[in-house]
N, C-alpha and C. Protein backbone atom coordinates (compact mmCIF):
# COMPACT_ATOMS: atom_id res chain seq x y z
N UNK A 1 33.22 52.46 -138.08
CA UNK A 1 33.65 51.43 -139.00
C UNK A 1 34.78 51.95 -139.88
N UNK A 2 35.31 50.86 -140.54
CA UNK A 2 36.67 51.53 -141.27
C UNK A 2 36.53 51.65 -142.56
N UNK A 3 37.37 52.53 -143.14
CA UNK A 3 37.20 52.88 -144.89
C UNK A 3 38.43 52.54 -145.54
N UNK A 4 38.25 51.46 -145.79
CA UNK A 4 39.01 50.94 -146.95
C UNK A 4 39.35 50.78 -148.24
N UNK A 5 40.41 50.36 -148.57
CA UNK A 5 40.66 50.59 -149.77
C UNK A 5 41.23 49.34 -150.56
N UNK A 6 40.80 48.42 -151.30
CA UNK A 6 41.28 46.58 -151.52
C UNK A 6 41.69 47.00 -152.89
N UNK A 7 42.73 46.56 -153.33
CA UNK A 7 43.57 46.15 -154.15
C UNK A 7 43.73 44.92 -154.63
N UNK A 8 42.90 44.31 -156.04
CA UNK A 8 43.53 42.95 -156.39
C UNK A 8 44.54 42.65 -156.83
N UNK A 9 44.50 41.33 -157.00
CA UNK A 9 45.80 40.32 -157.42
C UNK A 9 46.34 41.02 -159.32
N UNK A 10 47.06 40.11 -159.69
CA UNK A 10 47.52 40.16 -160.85
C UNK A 10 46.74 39.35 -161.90
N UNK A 11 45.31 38.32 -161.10
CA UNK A 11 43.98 38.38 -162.18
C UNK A 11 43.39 38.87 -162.48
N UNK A 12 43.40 40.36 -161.98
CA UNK A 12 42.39 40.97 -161.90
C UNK A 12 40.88 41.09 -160.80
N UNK A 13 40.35 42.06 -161.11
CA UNK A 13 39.52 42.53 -160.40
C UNK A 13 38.06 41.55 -160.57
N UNK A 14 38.29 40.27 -160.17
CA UNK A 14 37.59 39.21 -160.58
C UNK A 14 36.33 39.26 -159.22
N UNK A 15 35.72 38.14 -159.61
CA UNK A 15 34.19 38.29 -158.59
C UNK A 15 34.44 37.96 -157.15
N UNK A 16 36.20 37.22 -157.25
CA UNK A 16 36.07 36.43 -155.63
C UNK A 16 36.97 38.31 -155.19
N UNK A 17 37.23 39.08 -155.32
CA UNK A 17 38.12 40.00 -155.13
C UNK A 17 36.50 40.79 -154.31
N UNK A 18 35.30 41.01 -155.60
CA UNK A 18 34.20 41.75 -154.71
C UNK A 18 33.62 41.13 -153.77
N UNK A 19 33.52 39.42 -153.44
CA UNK A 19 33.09 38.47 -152.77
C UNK A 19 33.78 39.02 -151.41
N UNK A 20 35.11 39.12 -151.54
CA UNK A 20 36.33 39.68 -150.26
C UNK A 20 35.21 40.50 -149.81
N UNK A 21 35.45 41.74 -150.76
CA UNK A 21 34.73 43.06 -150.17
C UNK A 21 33.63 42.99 -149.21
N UNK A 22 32.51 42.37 -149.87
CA UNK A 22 31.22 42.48 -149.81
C UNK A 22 31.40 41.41 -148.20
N UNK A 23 32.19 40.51 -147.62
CA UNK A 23 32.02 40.39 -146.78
C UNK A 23 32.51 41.12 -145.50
N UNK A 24 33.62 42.27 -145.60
CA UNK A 24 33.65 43.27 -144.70
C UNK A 24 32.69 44.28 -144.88
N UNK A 25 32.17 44.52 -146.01
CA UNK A 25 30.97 45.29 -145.94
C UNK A 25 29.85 44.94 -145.30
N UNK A 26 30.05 43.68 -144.92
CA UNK A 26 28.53 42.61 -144.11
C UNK A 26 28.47 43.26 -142.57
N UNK A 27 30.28 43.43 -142.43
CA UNK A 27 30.23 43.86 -140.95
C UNK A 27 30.43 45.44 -140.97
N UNK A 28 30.13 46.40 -141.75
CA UNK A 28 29.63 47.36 -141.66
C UNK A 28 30.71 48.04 -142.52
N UNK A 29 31.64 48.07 -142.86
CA UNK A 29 33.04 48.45 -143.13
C UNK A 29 32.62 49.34 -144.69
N UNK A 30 33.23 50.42 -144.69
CA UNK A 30 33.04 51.07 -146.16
C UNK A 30 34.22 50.41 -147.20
N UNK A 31 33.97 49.80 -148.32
CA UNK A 31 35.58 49.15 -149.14
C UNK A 31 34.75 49.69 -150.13
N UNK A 32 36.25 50.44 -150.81
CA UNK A 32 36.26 50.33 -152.23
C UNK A 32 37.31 49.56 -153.03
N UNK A 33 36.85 49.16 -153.89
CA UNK A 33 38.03 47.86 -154.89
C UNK A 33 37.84 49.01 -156.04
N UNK A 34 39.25 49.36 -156.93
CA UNK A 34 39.25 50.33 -157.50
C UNK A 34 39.76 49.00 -158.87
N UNK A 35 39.57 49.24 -159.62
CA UNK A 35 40.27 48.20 -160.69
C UNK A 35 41.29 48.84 -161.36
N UNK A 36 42.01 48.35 -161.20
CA UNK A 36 43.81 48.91 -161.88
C UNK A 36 44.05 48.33 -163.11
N UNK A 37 43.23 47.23 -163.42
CA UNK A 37 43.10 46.48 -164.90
C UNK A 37 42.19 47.53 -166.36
N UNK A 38 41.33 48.34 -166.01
CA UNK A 38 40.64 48.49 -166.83
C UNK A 38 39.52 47.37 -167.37
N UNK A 39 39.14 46.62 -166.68
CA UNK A 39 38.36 45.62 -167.00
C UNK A 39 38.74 44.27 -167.22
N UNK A 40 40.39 44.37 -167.53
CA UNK A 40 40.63 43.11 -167.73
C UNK A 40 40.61 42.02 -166.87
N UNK A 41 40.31 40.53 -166.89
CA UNK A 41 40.63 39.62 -165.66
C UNK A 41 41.51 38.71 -166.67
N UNK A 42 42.20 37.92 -165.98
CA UNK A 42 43.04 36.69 -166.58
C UNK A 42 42.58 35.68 -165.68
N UNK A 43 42.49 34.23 -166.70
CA UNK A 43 42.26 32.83 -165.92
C UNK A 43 43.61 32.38 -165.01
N UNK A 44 44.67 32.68 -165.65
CA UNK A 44 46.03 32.10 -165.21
C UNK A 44 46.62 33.20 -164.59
N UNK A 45 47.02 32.58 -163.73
CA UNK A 45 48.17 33.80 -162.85
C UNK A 45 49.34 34.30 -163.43
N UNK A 46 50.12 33.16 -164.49
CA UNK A 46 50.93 33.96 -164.73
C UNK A 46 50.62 34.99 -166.55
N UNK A 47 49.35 34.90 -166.76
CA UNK A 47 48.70 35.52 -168.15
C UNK A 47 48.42 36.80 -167.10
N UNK A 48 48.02 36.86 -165.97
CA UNK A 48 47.92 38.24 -165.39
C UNK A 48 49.32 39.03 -165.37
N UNK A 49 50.44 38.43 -164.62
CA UNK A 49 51.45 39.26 -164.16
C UNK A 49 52.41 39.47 -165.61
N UNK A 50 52.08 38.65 -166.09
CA UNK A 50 52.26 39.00 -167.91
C UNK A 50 51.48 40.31 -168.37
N UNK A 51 50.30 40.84 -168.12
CA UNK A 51 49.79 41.70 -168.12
C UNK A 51 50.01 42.90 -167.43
N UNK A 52 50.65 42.70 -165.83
CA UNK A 52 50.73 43.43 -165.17
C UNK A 52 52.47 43.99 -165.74
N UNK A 53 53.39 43.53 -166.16
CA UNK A 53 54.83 43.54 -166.43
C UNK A 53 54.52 44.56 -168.05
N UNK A 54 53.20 43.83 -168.69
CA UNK A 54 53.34 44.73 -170.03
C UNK A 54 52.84 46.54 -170.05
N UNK A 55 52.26 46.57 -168.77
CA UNK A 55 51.86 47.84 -168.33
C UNK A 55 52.58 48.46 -167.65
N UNK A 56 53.32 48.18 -166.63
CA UNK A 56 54.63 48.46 -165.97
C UNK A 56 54.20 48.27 -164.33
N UNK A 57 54.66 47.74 -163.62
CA UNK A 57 54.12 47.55 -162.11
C UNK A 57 54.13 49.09 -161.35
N UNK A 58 55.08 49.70 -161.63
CA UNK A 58 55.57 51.25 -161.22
C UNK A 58 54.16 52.11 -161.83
N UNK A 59 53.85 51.95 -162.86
CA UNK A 59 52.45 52.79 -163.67
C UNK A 59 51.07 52.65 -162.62
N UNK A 60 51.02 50.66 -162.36
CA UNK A 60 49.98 50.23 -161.10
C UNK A 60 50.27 50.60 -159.87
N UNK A 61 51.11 50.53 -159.72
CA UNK A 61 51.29 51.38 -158.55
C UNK A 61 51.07 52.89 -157.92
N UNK A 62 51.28 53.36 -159.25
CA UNK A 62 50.92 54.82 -159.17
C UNK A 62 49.53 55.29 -159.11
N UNK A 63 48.47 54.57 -160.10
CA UNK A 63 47.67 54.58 -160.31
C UNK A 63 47.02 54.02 -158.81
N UNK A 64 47.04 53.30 -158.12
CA UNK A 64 46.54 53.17 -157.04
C UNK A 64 46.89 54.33 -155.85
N UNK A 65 48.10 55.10 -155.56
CA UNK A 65 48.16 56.25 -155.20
C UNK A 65 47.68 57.41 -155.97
N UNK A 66 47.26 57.18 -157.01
CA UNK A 66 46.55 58.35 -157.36
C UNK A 66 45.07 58.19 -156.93
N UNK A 67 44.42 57.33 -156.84
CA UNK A 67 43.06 57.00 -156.38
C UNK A 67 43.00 56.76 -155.25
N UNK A 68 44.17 56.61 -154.44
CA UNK A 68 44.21 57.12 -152.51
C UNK A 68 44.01 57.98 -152.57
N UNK A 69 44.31 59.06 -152.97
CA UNK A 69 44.39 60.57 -153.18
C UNK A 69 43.14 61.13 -153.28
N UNK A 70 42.02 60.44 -154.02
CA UNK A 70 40.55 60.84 -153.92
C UNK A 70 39.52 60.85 -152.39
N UNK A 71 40.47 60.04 -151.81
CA UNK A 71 39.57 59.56 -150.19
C UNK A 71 40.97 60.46 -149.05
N UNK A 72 39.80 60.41 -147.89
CA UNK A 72 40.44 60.45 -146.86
C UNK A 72 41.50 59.90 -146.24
N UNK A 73 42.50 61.02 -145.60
CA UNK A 73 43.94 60.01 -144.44
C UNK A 73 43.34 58.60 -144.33
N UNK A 74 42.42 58.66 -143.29
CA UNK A 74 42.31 57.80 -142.61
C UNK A 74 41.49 56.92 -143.31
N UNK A 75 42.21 55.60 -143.76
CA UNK A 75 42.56 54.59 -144.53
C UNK A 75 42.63 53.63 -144.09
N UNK A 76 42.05 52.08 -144.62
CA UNK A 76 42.71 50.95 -144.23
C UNK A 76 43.57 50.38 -145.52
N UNK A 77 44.60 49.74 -145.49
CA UNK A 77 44.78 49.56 -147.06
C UNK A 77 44.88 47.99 -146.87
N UNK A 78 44.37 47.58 -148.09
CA UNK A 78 44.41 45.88 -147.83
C UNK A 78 44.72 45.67 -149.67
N UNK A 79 46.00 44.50 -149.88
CA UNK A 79 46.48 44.11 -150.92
C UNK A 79 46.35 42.53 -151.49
N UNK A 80 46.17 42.09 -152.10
CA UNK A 80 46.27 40.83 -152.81
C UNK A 80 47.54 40.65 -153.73
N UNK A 81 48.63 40.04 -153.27
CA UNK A 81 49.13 40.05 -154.37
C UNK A 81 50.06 41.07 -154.77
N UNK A 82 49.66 41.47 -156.28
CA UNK A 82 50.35 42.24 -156.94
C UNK A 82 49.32 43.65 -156.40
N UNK A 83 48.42 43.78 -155.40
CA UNK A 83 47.78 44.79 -154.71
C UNK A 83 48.61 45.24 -153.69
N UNK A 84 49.67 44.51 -153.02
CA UNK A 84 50.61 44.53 -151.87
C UNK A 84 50.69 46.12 -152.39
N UNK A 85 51.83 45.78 -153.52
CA UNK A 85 52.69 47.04 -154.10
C UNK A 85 51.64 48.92 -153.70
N UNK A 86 50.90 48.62 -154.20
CA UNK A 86 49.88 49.97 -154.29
C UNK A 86 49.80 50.15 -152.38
N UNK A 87 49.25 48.93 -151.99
CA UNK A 87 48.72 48.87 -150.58
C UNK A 87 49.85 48.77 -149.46
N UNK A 88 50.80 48.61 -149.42
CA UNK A 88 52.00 48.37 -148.40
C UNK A 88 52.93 49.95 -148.97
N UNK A 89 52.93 50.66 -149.67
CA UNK A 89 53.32 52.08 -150.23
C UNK A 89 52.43 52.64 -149.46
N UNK A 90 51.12 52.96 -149.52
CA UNK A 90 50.27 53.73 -148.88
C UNK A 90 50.27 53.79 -147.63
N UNK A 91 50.31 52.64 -146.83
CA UNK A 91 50.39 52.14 -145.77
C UNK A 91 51.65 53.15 -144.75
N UNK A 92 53.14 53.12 -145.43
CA UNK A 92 53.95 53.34 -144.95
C UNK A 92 54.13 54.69 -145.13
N UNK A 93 53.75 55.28 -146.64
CA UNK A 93 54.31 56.49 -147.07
C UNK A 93 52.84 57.64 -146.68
N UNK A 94 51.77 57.26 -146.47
CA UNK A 94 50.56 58.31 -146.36
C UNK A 94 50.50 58.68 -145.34
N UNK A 95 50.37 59.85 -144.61
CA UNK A 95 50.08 60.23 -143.64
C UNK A 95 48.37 59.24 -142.90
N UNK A 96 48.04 58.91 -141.82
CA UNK A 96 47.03 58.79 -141.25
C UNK A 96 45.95 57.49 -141.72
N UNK A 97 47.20 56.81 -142.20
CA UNK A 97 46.37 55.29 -142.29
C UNK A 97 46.21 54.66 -141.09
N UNK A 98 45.19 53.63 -141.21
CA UNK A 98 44.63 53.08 -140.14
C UNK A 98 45.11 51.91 -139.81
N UNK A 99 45.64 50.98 -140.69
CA UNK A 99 46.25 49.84 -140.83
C UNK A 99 46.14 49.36 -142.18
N UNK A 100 46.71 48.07 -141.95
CA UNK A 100 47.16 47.43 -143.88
C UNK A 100 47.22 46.13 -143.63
N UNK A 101 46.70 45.24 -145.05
CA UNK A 101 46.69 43.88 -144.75
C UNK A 101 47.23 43.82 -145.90
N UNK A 102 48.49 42.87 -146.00
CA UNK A 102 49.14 42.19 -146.94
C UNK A 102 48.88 40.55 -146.97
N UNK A 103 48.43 40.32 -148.42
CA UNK A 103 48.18 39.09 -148.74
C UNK A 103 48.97 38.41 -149.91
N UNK A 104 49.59 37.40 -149.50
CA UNK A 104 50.33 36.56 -150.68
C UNK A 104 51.26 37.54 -151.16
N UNK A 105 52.03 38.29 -150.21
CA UNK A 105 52.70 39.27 -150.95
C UNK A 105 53.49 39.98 -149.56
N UNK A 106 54.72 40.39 -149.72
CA UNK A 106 55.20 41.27 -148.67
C UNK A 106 56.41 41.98 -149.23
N UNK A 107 56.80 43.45 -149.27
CA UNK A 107 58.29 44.02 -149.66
C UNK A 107 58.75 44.26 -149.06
N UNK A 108 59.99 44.18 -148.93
CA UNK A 108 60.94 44.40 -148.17
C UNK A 108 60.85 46.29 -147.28
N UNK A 109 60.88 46.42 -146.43
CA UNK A 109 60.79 47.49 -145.52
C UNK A 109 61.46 48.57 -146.43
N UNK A 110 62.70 48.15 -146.67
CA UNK A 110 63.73 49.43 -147.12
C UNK A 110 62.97 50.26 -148.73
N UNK A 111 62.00 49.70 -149.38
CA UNK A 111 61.52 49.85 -150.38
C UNK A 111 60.90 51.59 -149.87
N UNK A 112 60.23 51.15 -149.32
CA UNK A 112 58.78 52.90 -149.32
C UNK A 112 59.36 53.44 -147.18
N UNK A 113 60.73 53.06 -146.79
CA UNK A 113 60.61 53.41 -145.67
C UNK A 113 61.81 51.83 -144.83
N UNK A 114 62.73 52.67 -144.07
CA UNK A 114 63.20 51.85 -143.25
C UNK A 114 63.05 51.09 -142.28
N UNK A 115 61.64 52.25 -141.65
CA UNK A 115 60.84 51.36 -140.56
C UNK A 115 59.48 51.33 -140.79
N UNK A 116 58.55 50.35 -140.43
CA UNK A 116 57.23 50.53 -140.38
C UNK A 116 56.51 51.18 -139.95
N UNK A 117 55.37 52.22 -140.46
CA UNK A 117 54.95 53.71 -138.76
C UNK A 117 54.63 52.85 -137.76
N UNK A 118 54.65 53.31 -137.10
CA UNK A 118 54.46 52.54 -135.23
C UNK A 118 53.29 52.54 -134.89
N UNK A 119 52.50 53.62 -136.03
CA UNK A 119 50.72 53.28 -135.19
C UNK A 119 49.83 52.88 -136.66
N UNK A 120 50.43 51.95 -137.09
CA UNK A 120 49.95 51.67 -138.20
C UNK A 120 49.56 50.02 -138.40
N UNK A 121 49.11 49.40 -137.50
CA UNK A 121 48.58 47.47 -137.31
C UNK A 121 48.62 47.22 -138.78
N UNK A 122 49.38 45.80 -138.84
CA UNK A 122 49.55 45.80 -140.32
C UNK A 122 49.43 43.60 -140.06
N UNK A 123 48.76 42.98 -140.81
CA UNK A 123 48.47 41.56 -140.61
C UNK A 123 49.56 41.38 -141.99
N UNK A 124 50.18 40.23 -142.48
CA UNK A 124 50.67 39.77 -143.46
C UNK A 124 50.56 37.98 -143.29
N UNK A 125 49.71 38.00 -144.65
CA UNK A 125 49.20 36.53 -144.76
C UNK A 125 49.65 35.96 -146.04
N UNK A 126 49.77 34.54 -145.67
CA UNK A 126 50.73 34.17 -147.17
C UNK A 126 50.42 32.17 -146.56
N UNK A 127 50.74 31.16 -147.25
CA UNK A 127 50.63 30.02 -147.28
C UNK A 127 52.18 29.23 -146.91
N UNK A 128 52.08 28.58 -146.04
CA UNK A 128 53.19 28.52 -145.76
C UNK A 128 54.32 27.73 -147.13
N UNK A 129 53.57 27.05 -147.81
CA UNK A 129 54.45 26.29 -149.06
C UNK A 129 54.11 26.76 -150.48
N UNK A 130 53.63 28.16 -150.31
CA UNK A 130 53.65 28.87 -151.67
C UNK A 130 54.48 29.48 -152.59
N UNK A 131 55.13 28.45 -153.24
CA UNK A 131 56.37 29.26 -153.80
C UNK A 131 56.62 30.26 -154.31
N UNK A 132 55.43 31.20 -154.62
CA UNK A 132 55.16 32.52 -154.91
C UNK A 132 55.80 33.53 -154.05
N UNK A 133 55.28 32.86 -152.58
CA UNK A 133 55.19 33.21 -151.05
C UNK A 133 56.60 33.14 -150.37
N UNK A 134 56.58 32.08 -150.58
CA UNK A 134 57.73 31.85 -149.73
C UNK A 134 59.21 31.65 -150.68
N UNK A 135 59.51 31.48 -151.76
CA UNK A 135 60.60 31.02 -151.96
C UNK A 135 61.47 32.91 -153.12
N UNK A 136 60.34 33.49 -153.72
CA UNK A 136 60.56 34.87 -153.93
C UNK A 136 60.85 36.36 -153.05
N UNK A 137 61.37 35.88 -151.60
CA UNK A 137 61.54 36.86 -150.74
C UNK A 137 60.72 37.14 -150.14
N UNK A 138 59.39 36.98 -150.24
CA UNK A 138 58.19 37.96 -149.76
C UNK A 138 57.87 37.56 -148.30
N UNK A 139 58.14 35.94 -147.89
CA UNK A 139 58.15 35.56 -146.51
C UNK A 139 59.08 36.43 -145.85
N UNK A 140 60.63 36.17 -146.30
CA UNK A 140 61.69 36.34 -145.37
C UNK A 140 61.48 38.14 -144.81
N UNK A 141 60.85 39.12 -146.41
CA UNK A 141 60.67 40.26 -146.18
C UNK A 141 59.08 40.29 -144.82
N UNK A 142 58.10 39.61 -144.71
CA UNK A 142 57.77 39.18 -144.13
C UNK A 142 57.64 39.04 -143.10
N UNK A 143 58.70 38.20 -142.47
CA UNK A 143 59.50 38.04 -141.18
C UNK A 143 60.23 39.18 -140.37
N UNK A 144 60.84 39.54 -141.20
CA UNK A 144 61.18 41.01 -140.90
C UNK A 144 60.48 41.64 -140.46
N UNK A 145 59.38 42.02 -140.91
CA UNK A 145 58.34 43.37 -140.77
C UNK A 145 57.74 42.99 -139.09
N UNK A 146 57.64 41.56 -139.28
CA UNK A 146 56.56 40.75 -138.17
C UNK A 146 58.07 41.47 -136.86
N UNK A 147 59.20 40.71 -137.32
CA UNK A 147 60.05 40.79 -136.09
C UNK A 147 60.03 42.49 -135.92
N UNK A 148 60.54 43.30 -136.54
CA UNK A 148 60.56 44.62 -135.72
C UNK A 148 59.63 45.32 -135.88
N UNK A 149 58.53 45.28 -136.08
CA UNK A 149 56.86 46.10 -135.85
C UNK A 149 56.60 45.77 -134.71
N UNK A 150 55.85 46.00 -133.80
CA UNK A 150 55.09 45.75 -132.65
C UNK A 150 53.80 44.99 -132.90
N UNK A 151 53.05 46.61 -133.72
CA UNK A 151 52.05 45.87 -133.93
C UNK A 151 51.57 45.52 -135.35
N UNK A 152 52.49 44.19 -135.49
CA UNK A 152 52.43 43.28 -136.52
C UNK A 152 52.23 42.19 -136.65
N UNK A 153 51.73 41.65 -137.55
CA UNK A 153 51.10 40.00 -137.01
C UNK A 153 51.44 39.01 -138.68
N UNK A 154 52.50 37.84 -138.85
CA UNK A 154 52.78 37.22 -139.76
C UNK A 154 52.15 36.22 -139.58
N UNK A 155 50.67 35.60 -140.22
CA UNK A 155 49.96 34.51 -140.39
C UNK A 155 50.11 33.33 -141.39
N UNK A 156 50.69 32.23 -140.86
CA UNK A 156 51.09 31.47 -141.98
C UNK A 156 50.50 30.06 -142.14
N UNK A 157 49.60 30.28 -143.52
CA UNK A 157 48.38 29.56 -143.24
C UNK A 157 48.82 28.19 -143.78
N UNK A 158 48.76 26.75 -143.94
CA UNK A 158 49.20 25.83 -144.48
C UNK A 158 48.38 25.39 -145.64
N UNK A 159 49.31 25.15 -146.65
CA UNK A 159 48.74 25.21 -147.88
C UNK A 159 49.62 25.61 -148.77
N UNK A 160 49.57 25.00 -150.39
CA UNK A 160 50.39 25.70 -151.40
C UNK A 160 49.82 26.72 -152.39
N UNK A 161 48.85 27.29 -151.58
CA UNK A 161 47.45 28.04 -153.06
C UNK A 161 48.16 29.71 -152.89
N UNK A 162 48.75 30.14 -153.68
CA UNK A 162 48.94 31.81 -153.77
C UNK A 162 47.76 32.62 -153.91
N UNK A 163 46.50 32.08 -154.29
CA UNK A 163 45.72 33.25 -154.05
C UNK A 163 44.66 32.23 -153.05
N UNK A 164 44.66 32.00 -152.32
CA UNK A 164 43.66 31.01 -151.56
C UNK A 164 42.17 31.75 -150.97
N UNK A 165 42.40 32.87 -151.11
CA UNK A 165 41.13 33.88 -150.38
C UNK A 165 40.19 34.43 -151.61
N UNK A 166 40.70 33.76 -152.67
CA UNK A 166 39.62 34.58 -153.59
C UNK A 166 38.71 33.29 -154.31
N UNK A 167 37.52 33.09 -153.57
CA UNK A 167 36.19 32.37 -154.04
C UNK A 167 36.31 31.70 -155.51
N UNK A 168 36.67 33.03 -156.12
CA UNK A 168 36.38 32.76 -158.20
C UNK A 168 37.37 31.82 -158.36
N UNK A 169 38.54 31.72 -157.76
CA UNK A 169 39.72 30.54 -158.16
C UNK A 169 39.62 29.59 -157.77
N UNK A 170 40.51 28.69 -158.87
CA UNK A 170 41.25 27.59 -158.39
C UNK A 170 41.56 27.12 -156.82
N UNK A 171 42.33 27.65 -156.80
CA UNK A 171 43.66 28.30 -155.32
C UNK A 171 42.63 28.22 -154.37
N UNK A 172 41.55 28.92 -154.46
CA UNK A 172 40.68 29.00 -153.43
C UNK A 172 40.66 27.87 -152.08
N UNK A 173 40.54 28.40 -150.76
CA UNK A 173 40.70 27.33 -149.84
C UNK A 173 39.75 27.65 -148.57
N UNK A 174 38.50 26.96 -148.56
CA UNK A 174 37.53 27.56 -147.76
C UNK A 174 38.09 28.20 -145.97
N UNK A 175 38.73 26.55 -145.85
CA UNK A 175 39.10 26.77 -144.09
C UNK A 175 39.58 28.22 -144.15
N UNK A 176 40.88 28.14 -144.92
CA UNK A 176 42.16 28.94 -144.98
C UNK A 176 41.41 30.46 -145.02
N UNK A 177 40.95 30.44 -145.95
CA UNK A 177 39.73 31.66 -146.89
C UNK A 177 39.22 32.23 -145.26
N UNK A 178 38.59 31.59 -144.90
CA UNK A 178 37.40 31.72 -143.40
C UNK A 178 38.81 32.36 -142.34
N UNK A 179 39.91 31.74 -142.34
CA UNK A 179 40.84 32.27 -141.11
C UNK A 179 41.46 33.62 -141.56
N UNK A 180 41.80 33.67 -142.43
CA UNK A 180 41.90 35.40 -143.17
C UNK A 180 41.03 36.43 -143.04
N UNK A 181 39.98 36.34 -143.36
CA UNK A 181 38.77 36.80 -143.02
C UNK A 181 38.41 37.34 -141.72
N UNK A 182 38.01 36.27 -140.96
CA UNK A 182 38.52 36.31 -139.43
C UNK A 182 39.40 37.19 -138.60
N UNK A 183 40.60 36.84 -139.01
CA UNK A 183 41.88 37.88 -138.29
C UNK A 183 41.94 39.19 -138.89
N UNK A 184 41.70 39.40 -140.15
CA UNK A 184 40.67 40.65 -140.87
C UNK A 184 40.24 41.46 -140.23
N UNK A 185 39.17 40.77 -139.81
CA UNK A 185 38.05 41.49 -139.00
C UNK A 185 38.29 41.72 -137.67
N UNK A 186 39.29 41.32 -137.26
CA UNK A 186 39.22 41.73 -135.56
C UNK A 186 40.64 42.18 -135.70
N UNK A 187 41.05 42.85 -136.77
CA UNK A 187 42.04 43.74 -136.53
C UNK A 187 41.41 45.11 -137.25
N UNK A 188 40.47 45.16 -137.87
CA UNK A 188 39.70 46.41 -138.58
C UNK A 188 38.81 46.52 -137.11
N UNK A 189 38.46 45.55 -136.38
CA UNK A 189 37.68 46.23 -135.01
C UNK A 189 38.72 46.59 -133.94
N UNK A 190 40.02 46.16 -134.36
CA UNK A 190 40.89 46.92 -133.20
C UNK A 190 41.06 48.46 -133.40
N UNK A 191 41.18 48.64 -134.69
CA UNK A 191 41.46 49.98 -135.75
C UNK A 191 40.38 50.61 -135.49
N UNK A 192 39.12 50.52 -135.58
CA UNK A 192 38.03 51.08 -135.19
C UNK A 192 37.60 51.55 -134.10
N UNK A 193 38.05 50.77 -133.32
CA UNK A 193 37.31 50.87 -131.61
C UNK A 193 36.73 50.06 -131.50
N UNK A 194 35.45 49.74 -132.33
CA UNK A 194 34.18 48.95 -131.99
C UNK A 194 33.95 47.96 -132.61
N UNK A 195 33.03 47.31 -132.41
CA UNK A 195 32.89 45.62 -132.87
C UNK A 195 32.54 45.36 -134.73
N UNK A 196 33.58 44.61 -135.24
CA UNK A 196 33.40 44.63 -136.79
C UNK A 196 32.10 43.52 -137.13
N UNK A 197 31.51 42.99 -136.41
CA UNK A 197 30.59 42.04 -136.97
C UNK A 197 31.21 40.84 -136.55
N UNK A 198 30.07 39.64 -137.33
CA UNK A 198 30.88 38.68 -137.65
C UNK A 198 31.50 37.78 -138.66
N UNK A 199 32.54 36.93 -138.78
CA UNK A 199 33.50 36.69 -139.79
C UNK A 199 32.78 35.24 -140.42
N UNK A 200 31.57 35.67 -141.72
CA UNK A 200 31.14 34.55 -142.50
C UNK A 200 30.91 35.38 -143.72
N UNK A 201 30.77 34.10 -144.77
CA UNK A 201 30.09 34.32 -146.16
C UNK A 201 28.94 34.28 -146.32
């Protein structure tokens, strides 16, 4: 099974973020969610990234490579969000990750690396009319990654919710929620070898 490492959004380390967890943990998977807030959660998305801007994104970022640093290479890294940043760095720049899931979030390649590693399966999920998503670069960067990776996969779910996979919100979107999940899991059982379970709440 795989050992992961989840990164939340810019609300914080809220209940639908351990809800995520706790359902790859169903299919056997070790996750840790490290909180980069210090406890804080925000109701509003943009009272989080207001939070996240007054701390410095470069500081969260670091701070999530410093707590890679406590675990083993071999890594899955999975991001939400303003989790991308910590989780798409690790991904590219750590020796002996396993793969990476980017959610509602994608940077541009040239940031942590020109090319993507080649044995590194990486999913990137985002809503197709999320202006978060799509109209701030993060698709087109996105597209990119999908077109010259191999093994890369750009899922574009329909819907305008930027955080649609996390239970505790608004945004929340069951179908959508359930197909993330899903492609999740049978790319952590490609990474693995063996069978991840199956993909419910």
């Amino acid at each position: 099974m795989a050992n992961i490492l989840l990164f939340h959004h810019a609300q914080g380390l809220t209940p639908g973020m351990d809800a995520f967890a706790d359902v790859l943990r169903g299919a056997g998977h070790t996750v840790t969610v490290p909180d980069l807030y210090d406890g804080h959660t925000f109701i509003g998305l943009a009272d989080g990234v207001a939070y996240a801007q007054e701390i410095g994104l470069d500081t969260i970022e670091e701070l999530g490579v410093r707590i890679a640093n406590r675990f083993p290479q071999e890594m899955v890294y999975i991001g939400f969000s303003l989790g991308v940043i910590p989780a798409q760095r690790l991904a590219q720049t750590r020796p002996g990750a396993r793969g990476a899931v980017l959610i509602s979030a994608c940077l541009p390649l040239g940031i942590y690396g020109d090319t993507w590693p080649a044995d590194v399966p990486v999913q990137i999920h985002g809503m197709d009319a999320d202006e978060e998503f799509v109209d701030s670069g993060d698709l087109d960067a996105a597209k990119n990654l999908a077109a010259s990776t191999p093994d890369a996969e750009l899922f574009l779910h329909p819907g305008a919710s930027h955080l649609f996979a996390d239970i505790s919100l608004p945004d929340y979107d069951p179908e959508q929620a359930f197909a993330l999940t899903r492609a999740v899991l049978e790319m952590l059982d490609r990474a693995d070898g063996g069978p991840a379970g199956p993909a419910g709440e």
